[in-house]
N, C-alpha and C. Protein backbone atom coordinates (compact mmCIF):
# COMPACT_ATOMS: atom_id res chain seq x y z
N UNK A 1 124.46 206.61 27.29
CA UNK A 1 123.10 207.09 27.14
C UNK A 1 122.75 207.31 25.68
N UNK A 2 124.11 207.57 24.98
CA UNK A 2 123.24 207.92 23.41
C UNK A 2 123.18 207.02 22.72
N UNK A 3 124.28 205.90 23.21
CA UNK A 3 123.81 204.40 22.18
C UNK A 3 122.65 203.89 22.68
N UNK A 4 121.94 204.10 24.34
CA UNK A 4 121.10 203.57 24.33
C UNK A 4 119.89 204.19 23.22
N UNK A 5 119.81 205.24 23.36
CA UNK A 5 118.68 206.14 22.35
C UNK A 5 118.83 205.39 20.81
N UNK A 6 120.01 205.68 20.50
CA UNK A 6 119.93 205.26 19.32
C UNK A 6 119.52 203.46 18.67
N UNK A 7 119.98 202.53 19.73
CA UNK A 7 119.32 201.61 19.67
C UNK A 7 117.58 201.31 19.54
N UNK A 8 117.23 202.04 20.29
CA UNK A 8 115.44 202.26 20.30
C UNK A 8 115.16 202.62 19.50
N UNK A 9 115.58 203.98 19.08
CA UNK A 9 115.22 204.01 17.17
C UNK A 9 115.70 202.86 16.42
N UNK A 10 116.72 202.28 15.98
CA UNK A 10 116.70 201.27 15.21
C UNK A 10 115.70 200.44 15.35
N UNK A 11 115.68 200.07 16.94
CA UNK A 11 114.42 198.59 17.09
C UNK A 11 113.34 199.54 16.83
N UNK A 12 112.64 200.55 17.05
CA UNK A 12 111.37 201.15 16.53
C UNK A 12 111.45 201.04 14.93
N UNK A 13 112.38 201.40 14.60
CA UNK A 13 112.30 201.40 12.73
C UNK A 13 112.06 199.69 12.18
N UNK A 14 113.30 199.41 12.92
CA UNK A 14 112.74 197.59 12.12
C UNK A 14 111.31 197.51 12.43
N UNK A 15 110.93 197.27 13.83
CA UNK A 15 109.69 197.07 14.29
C UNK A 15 108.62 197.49 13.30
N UNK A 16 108.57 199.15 12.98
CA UNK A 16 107.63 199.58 11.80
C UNK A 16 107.98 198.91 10.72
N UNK A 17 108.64 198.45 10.30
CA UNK A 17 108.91 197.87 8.90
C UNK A 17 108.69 196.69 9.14
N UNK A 18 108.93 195.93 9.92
CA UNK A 18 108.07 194.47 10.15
C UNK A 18 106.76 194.41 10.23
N UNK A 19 106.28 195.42 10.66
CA UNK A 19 104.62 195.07 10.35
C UNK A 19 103.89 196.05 9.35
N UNK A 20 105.06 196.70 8.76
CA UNK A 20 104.50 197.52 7.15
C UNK A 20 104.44 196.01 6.34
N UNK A 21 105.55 195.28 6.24
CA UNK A 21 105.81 193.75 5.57
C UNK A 21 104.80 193.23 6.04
N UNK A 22 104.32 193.14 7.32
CA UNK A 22 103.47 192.00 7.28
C UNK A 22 102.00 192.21 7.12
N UNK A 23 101.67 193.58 7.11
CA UNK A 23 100.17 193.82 6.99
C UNK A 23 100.10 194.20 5.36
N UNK A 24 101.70 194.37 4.74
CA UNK A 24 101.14 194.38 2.82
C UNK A 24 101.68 193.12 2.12
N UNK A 25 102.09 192.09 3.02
CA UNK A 25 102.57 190.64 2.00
C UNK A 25 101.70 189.64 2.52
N UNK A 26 101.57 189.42 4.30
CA UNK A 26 101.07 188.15 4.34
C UNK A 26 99.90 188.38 5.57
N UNK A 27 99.12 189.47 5.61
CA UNK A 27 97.71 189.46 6.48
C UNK A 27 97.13 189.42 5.70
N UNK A 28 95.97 188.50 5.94
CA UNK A 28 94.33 188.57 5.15
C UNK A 28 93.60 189.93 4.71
N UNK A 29 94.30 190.76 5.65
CA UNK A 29 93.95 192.33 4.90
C UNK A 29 94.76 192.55 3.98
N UNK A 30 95.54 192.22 3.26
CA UNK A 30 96.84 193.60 2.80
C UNK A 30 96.41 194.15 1.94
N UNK A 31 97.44 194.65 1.12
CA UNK A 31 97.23 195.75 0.31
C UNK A 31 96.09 195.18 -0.93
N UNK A 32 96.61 194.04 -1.37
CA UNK A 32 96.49 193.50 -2.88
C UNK A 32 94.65 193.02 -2.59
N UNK A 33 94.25 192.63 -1.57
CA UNK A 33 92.93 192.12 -1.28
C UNK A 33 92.06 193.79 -1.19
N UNK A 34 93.02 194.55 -0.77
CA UNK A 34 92.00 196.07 -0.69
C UNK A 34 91.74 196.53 -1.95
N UNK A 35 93.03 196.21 -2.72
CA UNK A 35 92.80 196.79 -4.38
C UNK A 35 91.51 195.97 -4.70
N UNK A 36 91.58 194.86 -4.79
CA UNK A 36 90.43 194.34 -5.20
C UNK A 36 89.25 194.63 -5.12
N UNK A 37 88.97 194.74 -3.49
CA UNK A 37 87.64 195.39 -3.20
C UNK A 37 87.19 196.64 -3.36
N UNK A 38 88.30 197.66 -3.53
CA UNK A 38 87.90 198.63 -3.88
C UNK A 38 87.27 198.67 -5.13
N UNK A 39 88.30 197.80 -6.22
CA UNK A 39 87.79 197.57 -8.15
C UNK A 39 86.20 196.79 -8.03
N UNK A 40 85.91 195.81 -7.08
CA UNK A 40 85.33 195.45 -6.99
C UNK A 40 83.59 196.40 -6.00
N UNK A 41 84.25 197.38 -5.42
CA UNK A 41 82.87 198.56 -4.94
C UNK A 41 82.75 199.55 -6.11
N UNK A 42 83.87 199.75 -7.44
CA UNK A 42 83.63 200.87 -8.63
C UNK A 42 82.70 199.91 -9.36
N UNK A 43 82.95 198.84 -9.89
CA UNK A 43 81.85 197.69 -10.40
C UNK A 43 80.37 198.04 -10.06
N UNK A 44 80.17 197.58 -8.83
CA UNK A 44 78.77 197.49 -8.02
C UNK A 44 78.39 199.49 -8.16
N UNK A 45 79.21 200.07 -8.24
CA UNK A 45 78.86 201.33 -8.16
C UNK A 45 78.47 201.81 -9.68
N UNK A 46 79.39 201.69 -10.46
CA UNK A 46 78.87 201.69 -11.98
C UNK A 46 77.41 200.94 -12.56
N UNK A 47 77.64 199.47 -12.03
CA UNK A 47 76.30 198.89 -12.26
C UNK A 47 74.63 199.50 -11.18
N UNK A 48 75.20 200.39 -10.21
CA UNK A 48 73.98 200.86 -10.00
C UNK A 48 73.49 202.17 -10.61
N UNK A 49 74.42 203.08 -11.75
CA UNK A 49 74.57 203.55 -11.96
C UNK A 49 73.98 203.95 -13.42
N UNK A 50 74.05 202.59 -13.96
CA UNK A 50 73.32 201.95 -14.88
C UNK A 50 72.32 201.87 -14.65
N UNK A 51 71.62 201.13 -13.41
CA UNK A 51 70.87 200.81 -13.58
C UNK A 51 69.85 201.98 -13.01
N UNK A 52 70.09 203.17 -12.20
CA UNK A 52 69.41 204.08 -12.53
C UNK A 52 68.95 204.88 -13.38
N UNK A 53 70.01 204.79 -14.26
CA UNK A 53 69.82 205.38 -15.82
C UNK A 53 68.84 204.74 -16.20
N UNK A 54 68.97 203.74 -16.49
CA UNK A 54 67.81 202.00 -17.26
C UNK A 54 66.52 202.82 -16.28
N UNK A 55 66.42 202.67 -14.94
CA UNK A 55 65.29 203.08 -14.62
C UNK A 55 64.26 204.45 -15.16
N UNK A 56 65.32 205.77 -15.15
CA UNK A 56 65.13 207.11 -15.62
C UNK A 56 64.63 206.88 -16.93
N UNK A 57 64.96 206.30 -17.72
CA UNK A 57 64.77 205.94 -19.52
C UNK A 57 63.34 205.28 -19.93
N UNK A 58 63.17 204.74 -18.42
CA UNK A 58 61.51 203.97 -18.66
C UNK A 58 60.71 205.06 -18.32
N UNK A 59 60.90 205.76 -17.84
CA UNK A 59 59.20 206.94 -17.17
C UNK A 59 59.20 206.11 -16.05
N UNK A 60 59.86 205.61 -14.95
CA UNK A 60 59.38 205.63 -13.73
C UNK A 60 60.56 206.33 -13.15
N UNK A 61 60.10 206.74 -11.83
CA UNK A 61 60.93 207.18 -10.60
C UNK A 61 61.29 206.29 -9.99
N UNK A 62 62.67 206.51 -9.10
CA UNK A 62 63.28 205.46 -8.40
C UNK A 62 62.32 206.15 -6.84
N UNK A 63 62.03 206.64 -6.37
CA UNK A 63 61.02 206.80 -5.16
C UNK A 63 59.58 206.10 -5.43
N UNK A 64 59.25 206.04 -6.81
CA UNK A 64 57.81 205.73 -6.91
C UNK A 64 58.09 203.75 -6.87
N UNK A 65 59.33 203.83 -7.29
CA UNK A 65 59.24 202.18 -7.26
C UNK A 65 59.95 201.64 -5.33
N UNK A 66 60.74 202.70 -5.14
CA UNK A 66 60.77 202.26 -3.42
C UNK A 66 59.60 202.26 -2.79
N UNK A 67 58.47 202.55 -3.49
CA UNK A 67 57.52 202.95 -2.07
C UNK A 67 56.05 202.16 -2.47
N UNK A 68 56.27 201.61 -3.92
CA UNK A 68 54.84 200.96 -4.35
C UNK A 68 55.07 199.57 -5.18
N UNK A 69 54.89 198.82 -4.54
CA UNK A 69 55.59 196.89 -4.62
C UNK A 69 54.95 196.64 -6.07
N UNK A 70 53.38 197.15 -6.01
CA UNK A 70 52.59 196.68 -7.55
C UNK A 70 53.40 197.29 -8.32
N UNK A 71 53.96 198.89 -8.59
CA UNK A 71 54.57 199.37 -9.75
C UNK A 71 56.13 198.40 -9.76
N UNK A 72 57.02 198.21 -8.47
CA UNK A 72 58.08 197.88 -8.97
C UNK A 72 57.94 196.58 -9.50
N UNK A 73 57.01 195.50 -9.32
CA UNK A 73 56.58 194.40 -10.07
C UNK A 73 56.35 194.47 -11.43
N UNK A 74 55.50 195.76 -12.14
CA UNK A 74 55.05 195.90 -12.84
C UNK A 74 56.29 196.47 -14.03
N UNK A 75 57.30 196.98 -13.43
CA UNK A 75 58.17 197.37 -14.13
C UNK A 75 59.39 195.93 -14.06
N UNK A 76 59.67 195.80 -13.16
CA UNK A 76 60.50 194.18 -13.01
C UNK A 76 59.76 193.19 -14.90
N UNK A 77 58.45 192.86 -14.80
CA UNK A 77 57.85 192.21 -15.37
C UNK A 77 57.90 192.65 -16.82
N UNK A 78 57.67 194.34 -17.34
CA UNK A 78 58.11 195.13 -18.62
C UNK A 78 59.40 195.04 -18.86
N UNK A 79 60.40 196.05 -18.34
CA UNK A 79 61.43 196.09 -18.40
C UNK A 79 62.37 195.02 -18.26
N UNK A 80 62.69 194.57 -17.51
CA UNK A 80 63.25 193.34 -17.06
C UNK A 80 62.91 191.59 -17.46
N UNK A 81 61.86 191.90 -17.92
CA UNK A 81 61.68 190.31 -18.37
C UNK A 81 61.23 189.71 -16.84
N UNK A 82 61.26 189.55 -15.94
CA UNK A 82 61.09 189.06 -14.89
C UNK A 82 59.89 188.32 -14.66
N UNK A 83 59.77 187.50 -13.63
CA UNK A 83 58.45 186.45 -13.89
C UNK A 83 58.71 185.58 -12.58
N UNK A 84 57.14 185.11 -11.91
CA UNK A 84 57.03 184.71 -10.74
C UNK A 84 57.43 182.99 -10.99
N UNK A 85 57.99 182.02 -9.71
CA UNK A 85 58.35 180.82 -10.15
C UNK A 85 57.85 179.79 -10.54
N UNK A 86 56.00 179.85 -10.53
CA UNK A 86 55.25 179.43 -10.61
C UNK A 86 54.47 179.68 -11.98
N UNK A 87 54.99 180.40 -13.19
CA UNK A 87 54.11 180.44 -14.08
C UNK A 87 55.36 180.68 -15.46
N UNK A 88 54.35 180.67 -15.98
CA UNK A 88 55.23 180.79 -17.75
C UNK A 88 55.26 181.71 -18.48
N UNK A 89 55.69 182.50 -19.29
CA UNK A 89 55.69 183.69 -19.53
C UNK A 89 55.97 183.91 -20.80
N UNK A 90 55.23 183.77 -22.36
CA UNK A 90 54.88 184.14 -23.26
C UNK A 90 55.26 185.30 -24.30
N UNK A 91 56.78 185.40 -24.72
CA UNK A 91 56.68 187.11 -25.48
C UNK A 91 56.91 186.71 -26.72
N UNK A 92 55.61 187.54 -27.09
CA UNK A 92 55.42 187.48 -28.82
C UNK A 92 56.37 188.94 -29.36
N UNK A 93 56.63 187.96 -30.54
CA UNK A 93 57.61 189.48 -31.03
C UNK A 93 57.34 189.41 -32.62
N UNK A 94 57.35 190.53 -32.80
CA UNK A 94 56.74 191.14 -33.80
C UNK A 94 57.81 191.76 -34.60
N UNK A 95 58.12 190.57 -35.91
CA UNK A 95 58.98 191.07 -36.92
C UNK A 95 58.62 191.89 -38.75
């Protein structure tokens, strides 16, 4: 009876360690693809981070541009350089 016990733990231990190995070397999830995405959600998180700042620095609100299409155009078009696909867009600069 106690070699049987003790056998089941061994096969439970390999068992966990065979699929610790296989979900951090060779699944489409593992470890090394999570690092990434995580470095890759601090990125996207920094750059929105920025870019609320960039927004705060102009005199607009980030509510006034969620809620009114003419102002966030109007700031897209100042700030941003931005421009519809259909036209040409002209900046004189003054040295």
């Amino acid at each position: 009876m106690k070699t049987n016990k003790k056998f089941f733990i061994i096969l439970s231990v390999i068992t966990i360690a065979l699929f610790a190995l296989y979900m951090g070397k060779f699944s489409e999830n593992n470890f090394a693809r999570h690092r990434n995405l995580n470095q890759q959600i601090e990125e996207w998180n920094t750059k929105i981070r920025k870019a609320k700042n960039h927004i705060d620095d102009s005199g607009y609100e980030l509510n006034q541009l969620k809620q009114d299409p003419q102002l966030l155009e109007k700031y897209a078009r100042e700030q941003l350089n931005m421009h519809k696909a259909d036209e040409d867009v002209y900046m004189i600069v003054y040295e």
